[in-house]
PDB file of N, CA and C in Angstrom:
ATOM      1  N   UNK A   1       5.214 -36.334  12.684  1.00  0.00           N
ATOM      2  CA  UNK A   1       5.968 -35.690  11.643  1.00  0.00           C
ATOM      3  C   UNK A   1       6.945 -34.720  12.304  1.00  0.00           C
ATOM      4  N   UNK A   2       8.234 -34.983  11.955  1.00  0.00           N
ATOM      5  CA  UNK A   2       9.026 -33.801  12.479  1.00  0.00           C
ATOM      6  C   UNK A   2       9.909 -33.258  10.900  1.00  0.00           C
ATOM      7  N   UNK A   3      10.060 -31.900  11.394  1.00  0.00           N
ATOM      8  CA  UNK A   3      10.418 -30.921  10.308  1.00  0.00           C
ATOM      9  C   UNK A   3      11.481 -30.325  10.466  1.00  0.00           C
ATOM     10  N   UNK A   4      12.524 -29.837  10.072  1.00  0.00           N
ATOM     11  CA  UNK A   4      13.495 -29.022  10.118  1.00  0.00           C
ATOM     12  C   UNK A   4      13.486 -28.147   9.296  1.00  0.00           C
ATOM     13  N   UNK A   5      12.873 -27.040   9.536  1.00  0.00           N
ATOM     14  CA  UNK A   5      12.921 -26.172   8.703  1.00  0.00           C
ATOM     15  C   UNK A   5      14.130 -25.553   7.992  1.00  0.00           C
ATOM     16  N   UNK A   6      14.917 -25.430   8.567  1.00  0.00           N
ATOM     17  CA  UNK A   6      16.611 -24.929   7.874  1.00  0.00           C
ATOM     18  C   UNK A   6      17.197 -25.470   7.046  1.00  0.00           C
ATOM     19  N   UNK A   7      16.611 -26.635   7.124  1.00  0.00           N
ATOM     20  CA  UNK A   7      17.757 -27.745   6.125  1.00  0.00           C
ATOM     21  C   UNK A   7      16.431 -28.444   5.003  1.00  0.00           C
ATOM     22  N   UNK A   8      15.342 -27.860   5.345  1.00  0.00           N
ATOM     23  CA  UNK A   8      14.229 -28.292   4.259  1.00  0.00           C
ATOM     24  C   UNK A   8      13.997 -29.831   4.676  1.00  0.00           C
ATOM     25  N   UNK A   9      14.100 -30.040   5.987  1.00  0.00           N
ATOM     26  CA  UNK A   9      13.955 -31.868   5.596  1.00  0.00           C
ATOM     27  C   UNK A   9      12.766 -32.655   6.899  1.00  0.00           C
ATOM     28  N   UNK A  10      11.577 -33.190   5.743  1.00  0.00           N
ATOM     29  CA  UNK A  10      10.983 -33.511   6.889  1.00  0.00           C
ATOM     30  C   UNK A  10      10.713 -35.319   7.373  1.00  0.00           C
ATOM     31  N   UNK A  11      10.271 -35.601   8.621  1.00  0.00           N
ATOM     32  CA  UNK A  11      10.440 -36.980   8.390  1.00  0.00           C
ATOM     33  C   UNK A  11       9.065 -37.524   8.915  1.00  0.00           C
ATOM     34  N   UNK A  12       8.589 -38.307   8.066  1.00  0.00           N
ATOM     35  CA  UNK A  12       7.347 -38.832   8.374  1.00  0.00           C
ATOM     36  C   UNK A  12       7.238 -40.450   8.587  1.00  0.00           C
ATOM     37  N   UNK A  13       6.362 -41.043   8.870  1.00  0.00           N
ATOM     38  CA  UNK A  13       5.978 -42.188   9.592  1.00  0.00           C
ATOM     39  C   UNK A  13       5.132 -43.176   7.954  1.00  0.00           C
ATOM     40  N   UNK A  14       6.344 -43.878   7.358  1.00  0.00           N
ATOM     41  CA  UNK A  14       5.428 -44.328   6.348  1.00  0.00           C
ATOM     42  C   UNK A  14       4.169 -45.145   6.776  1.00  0.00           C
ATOM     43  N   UNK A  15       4.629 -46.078   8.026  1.00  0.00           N
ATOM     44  CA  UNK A  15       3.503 -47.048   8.494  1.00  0.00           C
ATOM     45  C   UNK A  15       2.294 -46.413   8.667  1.00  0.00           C
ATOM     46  N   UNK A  16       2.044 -44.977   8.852  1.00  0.00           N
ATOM     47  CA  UNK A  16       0.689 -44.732   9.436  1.00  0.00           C
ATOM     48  C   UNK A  16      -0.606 -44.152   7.812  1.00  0.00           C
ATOM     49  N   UNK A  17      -1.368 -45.381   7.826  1.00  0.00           N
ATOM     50  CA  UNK A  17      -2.250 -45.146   6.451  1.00  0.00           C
ATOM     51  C   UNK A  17      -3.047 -44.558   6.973  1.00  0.00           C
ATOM     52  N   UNK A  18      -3.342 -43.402   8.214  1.00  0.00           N
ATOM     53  CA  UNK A  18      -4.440 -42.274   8.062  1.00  0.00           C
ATOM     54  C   UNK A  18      -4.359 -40.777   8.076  1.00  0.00           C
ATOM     55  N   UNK A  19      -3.102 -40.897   7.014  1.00  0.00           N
ATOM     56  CA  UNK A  19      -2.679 -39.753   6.888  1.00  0.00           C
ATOM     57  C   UNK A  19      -2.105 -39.551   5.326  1.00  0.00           C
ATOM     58  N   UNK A  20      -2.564 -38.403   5.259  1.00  0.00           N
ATOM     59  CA  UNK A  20      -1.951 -38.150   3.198  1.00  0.00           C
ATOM     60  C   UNK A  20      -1.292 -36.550   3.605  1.00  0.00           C
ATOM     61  N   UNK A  21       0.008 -36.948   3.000  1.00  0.00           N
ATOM     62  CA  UNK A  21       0.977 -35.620   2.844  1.00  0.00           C
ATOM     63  C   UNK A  21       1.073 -35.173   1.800  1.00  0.00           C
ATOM     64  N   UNK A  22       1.054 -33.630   1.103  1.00  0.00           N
ATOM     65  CA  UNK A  22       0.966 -33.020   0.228  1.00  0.00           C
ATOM     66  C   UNK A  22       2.008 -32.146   0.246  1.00  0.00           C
ATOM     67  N   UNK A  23       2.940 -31.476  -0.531  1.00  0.00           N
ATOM     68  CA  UNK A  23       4.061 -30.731  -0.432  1.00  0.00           C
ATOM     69  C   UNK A  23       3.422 -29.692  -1.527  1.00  0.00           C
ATOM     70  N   UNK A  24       3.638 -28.291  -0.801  1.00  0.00           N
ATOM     71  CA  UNK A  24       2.768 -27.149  -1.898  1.00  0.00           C
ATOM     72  C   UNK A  24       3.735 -25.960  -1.381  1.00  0.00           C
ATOM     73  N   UNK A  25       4.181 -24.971  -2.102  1.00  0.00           N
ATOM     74  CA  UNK A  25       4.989 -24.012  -2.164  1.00  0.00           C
ATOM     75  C   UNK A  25       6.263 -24.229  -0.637  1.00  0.00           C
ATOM     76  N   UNK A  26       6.717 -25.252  -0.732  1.00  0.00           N
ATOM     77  CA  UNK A  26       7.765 -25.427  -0.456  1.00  0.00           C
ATOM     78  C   UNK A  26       7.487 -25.805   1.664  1.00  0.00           C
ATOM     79  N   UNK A  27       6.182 -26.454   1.662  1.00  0.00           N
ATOM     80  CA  UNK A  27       5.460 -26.563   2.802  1.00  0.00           C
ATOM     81  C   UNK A  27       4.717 -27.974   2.642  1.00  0.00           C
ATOM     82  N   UNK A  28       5.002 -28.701   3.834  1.00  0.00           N
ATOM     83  CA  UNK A  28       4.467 -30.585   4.433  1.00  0.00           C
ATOM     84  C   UNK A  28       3.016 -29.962   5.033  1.00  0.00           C
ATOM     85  N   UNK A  29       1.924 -30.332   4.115  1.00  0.00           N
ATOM     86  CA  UNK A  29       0.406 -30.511   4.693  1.00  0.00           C
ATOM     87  C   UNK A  29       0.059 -31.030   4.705  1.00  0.00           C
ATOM     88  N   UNK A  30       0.045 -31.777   5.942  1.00  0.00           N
ATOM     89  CA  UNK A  30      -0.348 -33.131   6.585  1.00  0.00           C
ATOM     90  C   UNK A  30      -1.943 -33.105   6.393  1.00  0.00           C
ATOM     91  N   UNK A  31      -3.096 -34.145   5.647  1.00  0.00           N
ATOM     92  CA  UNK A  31      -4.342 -34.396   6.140  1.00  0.00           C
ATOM     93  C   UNK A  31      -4.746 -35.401   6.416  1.00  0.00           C
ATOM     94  N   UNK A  32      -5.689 -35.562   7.419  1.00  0.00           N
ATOM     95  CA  UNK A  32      -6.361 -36.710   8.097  1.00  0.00           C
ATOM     96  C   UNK A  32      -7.156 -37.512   7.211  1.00  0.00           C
ATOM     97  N   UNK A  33      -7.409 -38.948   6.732  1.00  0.00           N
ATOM     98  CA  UNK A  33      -8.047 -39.119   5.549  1.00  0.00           C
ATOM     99  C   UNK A  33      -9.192 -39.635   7.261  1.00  0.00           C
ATOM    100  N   UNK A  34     -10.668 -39.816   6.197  1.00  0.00           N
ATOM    101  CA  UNK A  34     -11.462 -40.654   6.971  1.00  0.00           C
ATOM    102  C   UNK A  34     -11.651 -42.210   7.105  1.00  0.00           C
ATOM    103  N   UNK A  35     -12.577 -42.471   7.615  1.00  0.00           N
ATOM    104  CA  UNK A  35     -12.032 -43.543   8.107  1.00  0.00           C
ATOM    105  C   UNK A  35     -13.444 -44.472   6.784  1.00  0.00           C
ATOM    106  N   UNK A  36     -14.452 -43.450   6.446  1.00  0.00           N
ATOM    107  CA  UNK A  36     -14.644 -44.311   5.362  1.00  0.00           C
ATOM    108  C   UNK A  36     -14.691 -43.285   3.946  1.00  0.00           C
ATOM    109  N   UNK A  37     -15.147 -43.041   2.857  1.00  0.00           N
ATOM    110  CA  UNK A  37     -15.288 -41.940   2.184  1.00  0.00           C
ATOM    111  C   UNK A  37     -14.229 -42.097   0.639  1.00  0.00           C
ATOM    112  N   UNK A  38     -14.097 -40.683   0.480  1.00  0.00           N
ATOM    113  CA  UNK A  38     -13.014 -40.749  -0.432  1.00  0.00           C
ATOM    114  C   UNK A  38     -12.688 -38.865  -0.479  1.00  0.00           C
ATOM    115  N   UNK A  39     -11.268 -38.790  -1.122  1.00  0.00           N
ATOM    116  CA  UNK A  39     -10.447 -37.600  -0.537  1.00  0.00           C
ATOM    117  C   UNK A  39      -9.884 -37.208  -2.079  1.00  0.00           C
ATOM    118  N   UNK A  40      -9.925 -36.220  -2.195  1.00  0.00           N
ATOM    119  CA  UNK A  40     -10.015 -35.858  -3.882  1.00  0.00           C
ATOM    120  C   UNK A  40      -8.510 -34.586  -3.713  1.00  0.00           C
ATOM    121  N   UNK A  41      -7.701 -35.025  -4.294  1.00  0.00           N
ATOM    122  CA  UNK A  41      -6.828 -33.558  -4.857  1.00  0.00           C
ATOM    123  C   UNK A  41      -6.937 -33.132  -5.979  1.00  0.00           C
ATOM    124  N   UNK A  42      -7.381 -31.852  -5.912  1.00  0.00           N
ATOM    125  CA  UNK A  42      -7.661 -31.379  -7.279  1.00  0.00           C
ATOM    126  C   UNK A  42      -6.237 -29.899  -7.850  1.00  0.00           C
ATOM    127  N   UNK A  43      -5.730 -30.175  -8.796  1.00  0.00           N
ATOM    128  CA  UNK A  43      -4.828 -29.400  -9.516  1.00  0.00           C
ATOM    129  C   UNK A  43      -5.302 -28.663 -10.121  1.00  0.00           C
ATOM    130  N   UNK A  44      -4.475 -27.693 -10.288  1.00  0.00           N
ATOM    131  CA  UNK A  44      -4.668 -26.303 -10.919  1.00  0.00           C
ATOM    132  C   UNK A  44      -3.412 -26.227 -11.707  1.00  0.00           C
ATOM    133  N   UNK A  45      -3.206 -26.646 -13.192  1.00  0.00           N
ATOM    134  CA  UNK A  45      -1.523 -26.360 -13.543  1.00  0.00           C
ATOM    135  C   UNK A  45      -0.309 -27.106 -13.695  1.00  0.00           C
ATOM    136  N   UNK A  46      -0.789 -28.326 -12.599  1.00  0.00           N
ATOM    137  CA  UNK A  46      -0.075 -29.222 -12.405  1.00  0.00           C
ATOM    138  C   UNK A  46       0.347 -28.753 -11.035  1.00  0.00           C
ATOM    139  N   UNK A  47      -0.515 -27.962 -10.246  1.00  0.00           N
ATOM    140  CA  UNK A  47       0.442 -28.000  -8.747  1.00  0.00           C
ATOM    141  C   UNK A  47      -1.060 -28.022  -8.057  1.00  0.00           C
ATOM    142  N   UNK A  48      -1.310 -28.098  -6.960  1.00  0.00           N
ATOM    143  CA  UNK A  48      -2.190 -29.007  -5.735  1.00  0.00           C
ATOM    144  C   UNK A  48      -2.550 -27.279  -5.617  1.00  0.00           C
ATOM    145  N   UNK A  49      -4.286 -27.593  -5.745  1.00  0.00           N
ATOM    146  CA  UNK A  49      -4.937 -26.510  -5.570  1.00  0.00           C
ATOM    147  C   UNK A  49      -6.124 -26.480  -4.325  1.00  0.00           C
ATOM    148  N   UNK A  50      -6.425 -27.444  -4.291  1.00  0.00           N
ATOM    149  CA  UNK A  50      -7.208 -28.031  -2.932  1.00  0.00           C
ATOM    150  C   UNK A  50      -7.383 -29.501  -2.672  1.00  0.00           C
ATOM    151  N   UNK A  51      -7.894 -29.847  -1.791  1.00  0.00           N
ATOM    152  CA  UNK A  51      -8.406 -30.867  -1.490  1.00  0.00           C
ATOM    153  C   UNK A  51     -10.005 -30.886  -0.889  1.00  0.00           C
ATOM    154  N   UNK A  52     -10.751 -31.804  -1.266  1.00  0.00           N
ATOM    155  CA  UNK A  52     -12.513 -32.186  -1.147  1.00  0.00           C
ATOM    156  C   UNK A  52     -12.153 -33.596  -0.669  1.00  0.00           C
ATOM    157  N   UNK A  53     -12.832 -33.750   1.025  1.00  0.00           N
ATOM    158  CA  UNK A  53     -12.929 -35.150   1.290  1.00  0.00           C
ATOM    159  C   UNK A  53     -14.729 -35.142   1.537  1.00  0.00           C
ATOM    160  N   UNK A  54     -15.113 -36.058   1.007  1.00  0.00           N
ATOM    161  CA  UNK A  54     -16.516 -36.706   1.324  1.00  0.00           C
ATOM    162  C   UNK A  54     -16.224 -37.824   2.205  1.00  0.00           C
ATOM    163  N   UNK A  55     -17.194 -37.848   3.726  1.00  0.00           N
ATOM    164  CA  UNK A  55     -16.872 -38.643   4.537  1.00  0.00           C
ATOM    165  C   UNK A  55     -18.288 -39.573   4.220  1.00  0.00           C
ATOM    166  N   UNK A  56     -18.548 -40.882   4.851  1.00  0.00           N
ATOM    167  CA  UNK A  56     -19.214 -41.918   4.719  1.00  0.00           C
ATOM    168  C   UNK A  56     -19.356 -42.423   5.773  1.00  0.00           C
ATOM    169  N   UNK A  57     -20.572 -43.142   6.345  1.00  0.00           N
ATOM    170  CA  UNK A  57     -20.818 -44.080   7.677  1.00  0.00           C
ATOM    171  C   UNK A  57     -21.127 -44.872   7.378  1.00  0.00           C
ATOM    172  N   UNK A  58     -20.159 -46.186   7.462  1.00  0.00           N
ATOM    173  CA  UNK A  58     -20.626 -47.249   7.659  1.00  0.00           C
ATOM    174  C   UNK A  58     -21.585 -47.887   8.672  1.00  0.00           C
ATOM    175  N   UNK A  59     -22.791 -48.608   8.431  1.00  0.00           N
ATOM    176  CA  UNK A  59     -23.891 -48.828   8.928  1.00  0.00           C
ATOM    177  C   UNK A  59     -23.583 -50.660   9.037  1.00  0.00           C
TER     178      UNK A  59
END
């Protein structure tokens, strides 16, 4: 991910599916998803108040 902060513009890698980007008060927060599980955004308002990932092992 590269960012330019001055000009507000950032550029990310659509190909890569182990990663989820979130945009929250005017800021790119990149998170790692797992590799099994599930990854929850939860709102407050209509704007991104956290995130809860539950991870899983496949056996």
């Amino acid at each position: 991910m590269n960012t330019d902060v001055e000009r507000m513009i950032a550029k990310i890698d659509l190909m890569d599916n182990k990663n989820m980007y979130i945009v929250k008060d005017c800021r790119l927060i990149e998170h790692d998803l797992p590799d099994y599980g599930e990854t929850l955004v939860i709102t407050i308002g209509g704007k991104v108040d956290r995130i809860e990932t539950k991870t899983k092992r496949k056996v």
